[in-house]
N, C-alpha and C. Protein backbone atom coordinates (compact mmCIF):
# COMPACT_ATOMS: atom_id res chain seq x y z
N UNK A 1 151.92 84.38 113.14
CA UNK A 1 152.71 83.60 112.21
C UNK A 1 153.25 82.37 112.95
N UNK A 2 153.33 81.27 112.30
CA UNK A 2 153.65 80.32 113.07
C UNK A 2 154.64 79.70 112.92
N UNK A 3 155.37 79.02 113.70
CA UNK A 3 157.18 78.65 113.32
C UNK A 3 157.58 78.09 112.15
N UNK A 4 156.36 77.64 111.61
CA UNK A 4 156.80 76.57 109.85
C UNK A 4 157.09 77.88 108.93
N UNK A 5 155.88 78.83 109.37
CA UNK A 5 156.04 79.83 108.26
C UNK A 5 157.41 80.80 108.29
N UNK A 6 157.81 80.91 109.71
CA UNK A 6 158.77 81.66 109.89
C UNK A 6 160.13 81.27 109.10
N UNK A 7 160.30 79.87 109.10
CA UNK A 7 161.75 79.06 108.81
C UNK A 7 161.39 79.54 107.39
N UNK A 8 160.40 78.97 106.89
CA UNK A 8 159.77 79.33 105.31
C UNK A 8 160.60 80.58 105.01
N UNK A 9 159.86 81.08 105.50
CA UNK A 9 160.29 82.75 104.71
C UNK A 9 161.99 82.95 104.97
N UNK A 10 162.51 82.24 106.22
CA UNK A 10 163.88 82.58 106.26
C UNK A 10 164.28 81.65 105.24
N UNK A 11 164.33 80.62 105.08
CA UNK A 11 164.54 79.90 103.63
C UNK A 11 164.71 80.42 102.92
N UNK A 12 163.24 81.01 102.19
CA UNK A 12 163.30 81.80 101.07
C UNK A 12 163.79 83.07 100.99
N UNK A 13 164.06 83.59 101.99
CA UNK A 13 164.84 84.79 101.77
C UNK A 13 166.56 84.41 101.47
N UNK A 14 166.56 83.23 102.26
CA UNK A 14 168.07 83.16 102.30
C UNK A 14 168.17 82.90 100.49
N UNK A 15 167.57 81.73 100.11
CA UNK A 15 167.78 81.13 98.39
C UNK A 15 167.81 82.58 97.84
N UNK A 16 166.87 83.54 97.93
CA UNK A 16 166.67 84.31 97.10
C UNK A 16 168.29 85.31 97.21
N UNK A 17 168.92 85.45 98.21
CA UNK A 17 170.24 86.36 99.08
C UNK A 17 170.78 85.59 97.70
N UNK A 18 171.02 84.34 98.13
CA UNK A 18 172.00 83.72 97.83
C UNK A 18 172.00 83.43 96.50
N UNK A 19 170.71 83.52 95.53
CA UNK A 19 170.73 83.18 94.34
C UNK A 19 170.55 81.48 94.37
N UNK A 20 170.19 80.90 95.10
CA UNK A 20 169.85 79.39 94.89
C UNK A 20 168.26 79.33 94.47
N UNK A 21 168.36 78.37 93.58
CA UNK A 21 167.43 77.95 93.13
C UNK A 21 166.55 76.67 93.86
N UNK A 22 165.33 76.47 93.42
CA UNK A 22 164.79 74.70 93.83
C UNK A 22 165.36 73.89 93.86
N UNK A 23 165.63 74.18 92.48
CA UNK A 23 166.73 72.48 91.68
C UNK A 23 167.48 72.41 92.42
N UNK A 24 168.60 73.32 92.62
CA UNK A 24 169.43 73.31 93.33
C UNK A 24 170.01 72.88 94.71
N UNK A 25 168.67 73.03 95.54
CA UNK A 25 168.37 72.95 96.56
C UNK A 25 168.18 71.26 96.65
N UNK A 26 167.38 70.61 95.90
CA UNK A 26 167.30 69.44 95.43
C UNK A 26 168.03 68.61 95.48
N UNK A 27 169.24 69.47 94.52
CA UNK A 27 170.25 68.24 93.73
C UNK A 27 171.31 68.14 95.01
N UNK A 28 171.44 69.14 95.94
CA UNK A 28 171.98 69.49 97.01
C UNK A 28 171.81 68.62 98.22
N UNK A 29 170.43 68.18 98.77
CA UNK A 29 169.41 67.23 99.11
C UNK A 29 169.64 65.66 98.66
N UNK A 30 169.57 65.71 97.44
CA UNK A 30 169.52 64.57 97.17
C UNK A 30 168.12 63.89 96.68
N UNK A 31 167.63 64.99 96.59
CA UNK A 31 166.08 64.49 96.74
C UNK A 31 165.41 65.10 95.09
N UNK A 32 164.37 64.53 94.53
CA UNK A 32 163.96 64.78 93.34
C UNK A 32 162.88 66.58 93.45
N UNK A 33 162.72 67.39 92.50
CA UNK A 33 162.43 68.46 92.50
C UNK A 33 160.90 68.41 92.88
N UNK A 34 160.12 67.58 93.05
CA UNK A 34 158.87 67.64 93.28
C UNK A 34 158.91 67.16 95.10
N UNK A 35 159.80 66.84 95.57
CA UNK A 35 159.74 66.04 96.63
C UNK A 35 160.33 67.62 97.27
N UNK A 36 161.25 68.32 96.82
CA UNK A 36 161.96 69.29 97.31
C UNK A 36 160.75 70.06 97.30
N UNK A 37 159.85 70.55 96.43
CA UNK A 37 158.56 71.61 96.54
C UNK A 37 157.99 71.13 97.67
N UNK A 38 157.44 69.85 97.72
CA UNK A 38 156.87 69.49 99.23
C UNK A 38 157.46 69.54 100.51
N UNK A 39 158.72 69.89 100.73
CA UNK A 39 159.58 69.54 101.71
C UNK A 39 159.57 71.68 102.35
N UNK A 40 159.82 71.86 101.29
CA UNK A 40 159.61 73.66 101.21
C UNK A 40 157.57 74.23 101.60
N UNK A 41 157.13 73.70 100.60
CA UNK A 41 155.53 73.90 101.37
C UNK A 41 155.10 73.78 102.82
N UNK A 42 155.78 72.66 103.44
CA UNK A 42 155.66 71.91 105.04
C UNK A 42 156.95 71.89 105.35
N UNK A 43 157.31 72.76 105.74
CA UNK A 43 159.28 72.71 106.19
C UNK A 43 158.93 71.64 107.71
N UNK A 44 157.97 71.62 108.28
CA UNK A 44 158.07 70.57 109.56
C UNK A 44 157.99 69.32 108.77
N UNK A 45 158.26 68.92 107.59
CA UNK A 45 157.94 67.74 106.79
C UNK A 45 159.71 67.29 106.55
N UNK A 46 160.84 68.05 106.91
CA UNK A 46 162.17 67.67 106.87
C UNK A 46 162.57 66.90 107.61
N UNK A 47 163.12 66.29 107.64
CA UNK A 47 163.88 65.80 108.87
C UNK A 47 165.02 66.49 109.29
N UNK A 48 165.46 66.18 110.61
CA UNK A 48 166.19 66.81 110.94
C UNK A 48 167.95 66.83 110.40
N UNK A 49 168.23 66.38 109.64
CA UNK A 49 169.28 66.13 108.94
C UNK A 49 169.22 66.67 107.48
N UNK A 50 168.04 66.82 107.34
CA UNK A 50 167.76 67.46 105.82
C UNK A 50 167.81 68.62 106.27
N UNK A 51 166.98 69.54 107.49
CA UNK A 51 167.06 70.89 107.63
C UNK A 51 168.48 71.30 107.85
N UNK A 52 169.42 70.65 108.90
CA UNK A 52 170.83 70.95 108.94
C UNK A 52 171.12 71.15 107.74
N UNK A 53 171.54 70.62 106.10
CA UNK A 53 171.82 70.41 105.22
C UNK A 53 171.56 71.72 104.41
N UNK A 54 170.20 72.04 105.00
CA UNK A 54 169.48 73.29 104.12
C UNK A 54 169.94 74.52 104.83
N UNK A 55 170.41 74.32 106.10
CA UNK A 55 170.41 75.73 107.15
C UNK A 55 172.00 75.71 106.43
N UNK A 56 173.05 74.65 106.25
CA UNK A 56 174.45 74.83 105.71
C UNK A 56 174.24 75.38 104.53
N UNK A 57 173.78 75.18 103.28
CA UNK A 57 174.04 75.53 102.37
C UNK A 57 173.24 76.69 102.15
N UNK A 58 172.72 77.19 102.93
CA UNK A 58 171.81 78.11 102.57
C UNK A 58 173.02 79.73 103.32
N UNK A 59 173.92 78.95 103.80
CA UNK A 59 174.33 79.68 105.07
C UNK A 59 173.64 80.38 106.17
N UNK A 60 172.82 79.16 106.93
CA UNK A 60 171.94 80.10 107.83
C UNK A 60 172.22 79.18 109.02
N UNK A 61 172.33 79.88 110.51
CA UNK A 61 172.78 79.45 111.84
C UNK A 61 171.83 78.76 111.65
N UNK A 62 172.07 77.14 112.55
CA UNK A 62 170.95 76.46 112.97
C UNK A 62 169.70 76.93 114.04
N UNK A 63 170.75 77.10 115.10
CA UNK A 63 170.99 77.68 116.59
C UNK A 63 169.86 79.16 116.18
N UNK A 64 170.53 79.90 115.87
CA UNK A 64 169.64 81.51 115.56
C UNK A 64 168.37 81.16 115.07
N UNK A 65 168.27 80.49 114.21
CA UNK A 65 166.85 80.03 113.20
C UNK A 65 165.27 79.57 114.35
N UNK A 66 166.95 78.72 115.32
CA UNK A 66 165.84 77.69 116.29
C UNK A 66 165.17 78.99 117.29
N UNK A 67 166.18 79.52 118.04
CA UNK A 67 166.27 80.23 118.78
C UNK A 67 165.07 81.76 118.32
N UNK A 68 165.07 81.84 117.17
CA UNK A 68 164.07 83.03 116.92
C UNK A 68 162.85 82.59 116.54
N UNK A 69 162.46 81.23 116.66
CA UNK A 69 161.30 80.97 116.32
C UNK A 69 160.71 80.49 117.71
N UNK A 70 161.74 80.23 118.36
CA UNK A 70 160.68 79.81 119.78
C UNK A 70 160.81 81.25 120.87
């Protein structure tokens, strides 16, 4: 498994914990809902200020996330 997929699935596990949605995630972002699907398909496609953003609201350590994928 490789580190994009790993963040992936912690993503999606976290939205799913947490009850967040796409949109949500989006409107959260700042970014339009089709741009947010692409950003989620290729999580190495964030920048690094967008992933902070997503690791906060998602409530997920930056640090732990980084740290268990390498």
């Amino acid at each position: 498994m490789t580190y994009k997929e790993i963040i992936k699935n912690e993503i999606d596990l976290s939205m799913f914990k947490n009850e967040i949605t796409k949109i949500e995630l989006a409107e959260h972002l700042n970014v339009s809902y089709p741009t947010m699907l692409s950003k989620l398909k290729d999580v190495g496609s964030l920048k690094l200020s967008e992933f902070n953003k997503v690791c906060e609201y998602l409530n997920l350590n930056i640090n732990d996330l980084i740290k268990n994928v390498w």
